[in-house]
C-alpha atoms as a PDB file:
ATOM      1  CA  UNK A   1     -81.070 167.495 -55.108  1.00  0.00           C
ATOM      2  CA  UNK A   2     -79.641 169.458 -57.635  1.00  0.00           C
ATOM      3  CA  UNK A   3     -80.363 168.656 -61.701  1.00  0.00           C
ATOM      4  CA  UNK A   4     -77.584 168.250 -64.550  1.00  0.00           C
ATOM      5  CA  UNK A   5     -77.991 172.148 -65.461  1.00  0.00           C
ATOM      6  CA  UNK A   6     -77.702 173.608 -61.884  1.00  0.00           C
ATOM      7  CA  UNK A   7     -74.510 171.317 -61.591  1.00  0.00           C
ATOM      8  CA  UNK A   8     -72.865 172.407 -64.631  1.00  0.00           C
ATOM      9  CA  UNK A   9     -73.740 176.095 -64.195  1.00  0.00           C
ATOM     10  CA  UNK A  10     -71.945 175.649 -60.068  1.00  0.00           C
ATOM     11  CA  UNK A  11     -68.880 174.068 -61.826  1.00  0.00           C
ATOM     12  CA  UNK A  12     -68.987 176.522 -64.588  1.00  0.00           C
ATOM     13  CA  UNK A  13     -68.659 179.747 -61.888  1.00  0.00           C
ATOM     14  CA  UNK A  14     -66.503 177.790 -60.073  1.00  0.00           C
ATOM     15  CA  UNK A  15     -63.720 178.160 -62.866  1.00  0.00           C
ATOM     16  CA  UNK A  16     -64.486 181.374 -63.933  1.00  0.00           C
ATOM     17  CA  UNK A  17     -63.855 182.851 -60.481  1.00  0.00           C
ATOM     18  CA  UNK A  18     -60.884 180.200 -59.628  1.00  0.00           C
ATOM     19  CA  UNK A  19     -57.497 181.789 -60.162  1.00  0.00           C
ATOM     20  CA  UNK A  20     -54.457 180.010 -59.593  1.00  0.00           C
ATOM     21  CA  UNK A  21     -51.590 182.086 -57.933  1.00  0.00           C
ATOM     22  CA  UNK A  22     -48.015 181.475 -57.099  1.00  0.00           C
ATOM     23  CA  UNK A  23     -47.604 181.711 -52.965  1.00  0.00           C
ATOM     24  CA  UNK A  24     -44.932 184.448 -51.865  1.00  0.00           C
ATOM     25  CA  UNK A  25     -43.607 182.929 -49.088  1.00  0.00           C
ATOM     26  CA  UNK A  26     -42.392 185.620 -46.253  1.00  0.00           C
ATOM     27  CA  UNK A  27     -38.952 185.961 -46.377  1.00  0.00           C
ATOM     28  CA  UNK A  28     -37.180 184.032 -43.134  1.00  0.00           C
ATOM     29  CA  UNK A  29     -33.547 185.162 -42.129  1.00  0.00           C
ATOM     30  CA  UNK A  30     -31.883 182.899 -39.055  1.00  0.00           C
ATOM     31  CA  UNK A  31     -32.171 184.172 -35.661  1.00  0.00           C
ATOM     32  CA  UNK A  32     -29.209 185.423 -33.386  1.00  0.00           C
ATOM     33  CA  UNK A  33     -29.184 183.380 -30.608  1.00  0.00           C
ATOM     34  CA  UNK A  34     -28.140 186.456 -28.258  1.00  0.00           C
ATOM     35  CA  UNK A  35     -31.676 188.116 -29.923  1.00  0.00           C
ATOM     36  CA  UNK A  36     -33.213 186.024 -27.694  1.00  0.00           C
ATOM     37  CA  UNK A  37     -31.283 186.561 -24.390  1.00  0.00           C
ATOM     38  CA  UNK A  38     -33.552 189.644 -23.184  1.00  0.00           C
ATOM     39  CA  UNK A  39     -34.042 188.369 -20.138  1.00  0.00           C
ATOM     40  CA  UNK A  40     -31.601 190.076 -17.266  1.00  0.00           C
ATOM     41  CA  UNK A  41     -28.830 187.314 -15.633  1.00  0.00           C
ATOM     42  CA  UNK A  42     -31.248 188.773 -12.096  1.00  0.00           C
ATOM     43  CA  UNK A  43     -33.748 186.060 -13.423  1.00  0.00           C
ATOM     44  CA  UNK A  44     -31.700 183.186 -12.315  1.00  0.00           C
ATOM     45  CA  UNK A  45     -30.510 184.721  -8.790  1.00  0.00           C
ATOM     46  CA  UNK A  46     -33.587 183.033  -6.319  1.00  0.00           C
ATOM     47  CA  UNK A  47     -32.817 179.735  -8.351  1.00  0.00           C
ATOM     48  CA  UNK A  48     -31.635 177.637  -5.217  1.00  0.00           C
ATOM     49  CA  UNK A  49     -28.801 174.903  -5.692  1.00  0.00           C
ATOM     50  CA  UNK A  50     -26.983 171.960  -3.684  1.00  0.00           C
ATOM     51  CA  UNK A  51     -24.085 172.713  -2.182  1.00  0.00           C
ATOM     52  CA  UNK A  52     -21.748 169.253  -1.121  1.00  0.00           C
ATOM     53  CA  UNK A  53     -18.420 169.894   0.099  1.00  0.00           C
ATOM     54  CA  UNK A  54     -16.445 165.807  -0.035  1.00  0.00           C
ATOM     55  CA  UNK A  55     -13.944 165.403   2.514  1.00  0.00           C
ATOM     56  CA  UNK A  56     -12.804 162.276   1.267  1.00  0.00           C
ATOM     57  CA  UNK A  57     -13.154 158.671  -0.401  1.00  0.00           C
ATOM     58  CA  UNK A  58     -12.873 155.148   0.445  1.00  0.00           C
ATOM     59  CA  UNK A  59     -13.907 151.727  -0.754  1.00  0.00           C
ATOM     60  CA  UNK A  60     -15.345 148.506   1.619  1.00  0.00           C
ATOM     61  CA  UNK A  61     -15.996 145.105   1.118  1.00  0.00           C
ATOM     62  CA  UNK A  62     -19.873 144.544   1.857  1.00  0.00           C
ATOM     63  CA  UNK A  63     -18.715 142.292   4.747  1.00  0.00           C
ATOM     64  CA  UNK A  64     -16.985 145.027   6.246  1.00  0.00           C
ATOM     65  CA  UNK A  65     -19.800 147.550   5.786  1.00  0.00           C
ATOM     66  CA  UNK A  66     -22.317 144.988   7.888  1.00  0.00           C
ATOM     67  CA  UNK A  67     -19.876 145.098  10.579  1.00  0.00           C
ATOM     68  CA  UNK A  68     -19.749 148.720  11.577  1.00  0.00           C
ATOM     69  CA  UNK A  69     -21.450 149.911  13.886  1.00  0.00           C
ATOM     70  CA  UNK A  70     -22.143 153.488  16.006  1.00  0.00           C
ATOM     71  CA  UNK A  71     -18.990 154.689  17.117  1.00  0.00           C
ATOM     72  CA  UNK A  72     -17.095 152.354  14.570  1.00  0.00           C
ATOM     73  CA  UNK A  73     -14.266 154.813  12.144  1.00  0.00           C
ATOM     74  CA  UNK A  74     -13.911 154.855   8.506  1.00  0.00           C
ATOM     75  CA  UNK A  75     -11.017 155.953   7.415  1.00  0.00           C
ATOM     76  CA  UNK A  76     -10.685 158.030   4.178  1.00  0.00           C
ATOM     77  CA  UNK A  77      -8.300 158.005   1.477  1.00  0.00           C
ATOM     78  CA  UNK A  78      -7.887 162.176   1.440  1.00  0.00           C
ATOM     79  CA  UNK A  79      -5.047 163.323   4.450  1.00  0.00           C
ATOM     80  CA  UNK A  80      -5.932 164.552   7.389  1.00  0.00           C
ATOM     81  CA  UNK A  81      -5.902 168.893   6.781  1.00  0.00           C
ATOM     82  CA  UNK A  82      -6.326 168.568   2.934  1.00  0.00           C
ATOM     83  CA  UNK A  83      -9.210 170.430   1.436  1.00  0.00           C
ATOM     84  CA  UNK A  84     -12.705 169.108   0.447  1.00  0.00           C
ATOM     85  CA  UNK A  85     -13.919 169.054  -3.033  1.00  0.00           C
ATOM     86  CA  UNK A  86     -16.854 171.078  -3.301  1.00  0.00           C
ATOM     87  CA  UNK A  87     -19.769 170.270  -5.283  1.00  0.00           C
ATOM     88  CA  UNK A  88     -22.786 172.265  -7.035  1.00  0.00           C
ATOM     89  CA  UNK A  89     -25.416 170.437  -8.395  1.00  0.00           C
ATOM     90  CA  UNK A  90     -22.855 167.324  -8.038  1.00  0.00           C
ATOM     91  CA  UNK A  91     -20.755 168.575 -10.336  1.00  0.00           C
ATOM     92  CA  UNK A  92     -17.354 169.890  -9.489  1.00  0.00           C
ATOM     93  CA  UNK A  93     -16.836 173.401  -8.164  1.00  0.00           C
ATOM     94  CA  UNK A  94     -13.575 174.305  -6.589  1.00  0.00           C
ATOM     95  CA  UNK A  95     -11.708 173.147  -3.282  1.00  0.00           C
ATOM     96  CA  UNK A  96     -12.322 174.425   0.057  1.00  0.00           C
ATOM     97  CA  UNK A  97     -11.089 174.474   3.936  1.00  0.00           C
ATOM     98  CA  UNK A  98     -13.368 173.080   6.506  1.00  0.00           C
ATOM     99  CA  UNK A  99     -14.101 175.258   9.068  1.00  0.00           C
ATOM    100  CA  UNK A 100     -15.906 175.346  12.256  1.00  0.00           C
ATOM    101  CA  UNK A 101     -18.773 178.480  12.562  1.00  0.00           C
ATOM    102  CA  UNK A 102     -20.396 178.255  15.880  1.00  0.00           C
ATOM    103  CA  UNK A 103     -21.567 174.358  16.351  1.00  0.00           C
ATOM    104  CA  UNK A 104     -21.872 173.905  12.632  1.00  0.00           C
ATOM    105  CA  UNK A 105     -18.960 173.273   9.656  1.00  0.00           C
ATOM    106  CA  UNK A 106     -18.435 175.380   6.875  1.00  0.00           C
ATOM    107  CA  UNK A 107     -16.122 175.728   3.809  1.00  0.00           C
ATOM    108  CA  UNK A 108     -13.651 178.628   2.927  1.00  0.00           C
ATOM    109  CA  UNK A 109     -13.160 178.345  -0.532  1.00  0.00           C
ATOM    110  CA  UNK A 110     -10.173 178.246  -1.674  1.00  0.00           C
ATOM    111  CA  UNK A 111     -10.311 177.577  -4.963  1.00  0.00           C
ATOM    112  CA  UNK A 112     -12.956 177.923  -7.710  1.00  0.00           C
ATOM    113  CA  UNK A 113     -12.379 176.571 -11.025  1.00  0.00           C
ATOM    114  CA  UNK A 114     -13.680 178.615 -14.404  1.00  0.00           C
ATOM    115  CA  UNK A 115     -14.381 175.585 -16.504  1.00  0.00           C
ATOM    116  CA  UNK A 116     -15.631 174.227 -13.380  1.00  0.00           C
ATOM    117  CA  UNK A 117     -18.374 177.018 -12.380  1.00  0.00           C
ATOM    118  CA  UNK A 118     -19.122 177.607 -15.890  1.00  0.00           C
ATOM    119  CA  UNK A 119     -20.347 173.329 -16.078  1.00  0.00           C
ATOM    120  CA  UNK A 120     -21.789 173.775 -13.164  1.00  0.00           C
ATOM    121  CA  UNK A 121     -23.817 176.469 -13.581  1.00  0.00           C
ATOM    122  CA  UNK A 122     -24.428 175.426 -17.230  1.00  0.00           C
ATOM    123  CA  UNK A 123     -26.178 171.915 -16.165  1.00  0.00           C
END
C-alpha cells in the first residue's frame, strides 16, 4: 500500500506532465453519391429475376370457386387477342403478345415502359 508521501509525489507528476490540449478534429466534406458508384453496371447482369406475363383478371364468389372443377372455364375480363401485362419482380413492365414457340408460350414485347423498367429494376 502506498503512504501519504508516495501518493502526493504520484499526483504531483501527474500534473506536471498533464497538458490539456484542444482536439483538431479532421476536417469532413460530404460525399458524392456517384463517388461511390465504382462498381461497373456488369455487376448486376447474373442477378436473375421473375418474369410474369398476366393475360387477364376476374373476380368469383367463393361459392363459385368450390364449384369448378378440371375442365371447368374461367372467363377473364381482358378480350380475347389483347396483350398481357408483363411483370418483373411483380411490378409492372410493359405489354406483350402471346406467342406460341415450339410446345411452350412466350411473349413479344410490345411495349416497355421507362418509368416502368426504371421501378422495376429499382426495387
Amino acid at each position: 500500500m502506498m503512504k501519504q508521501e508516495e501518493i502526493m509525489e504520484f499526483l504531483n507528476r501527474m500534473s506536471e506532465s498533464d497538458v490539456v490540449k484542444k482536439v483538431q478534429y479532421p476536417v469532413f466534406s460530404i460525399p458524392n453519391p456517384k463517388d461511390n458508384m465504382k462498381v461497373s453496371i456488369n455487376f448486376i447482369d447474373d442477378i436473375q429475376v421473375i418474369i410474369t406475363a398476366e393475360l387477364g383478371r376476374t373476380t368469383l364468389r367463393i361459392k363459385d370457386i368450390l364449384k369448378l372443377s378440371e375442365g371447368a372455364i374461367v372467363e377473364l375480363e381482358q378480350p380475347a387477342g389483347e396483350t398481357a401485362e408483363v411483370f418483373v419482380n411483380d411490378q409492372k413492365f410493359g405489354k406483350g403478345e402471346v406467342i406460341v414457340i415450339g410446345s411452350n408460350f412466350g411473349i413479344r414485347m410490345e411495349s416497355v415502359s421507362q418509368n416502368e423498367k426504371k421501378e422495376s429494376i429499382g426495387k
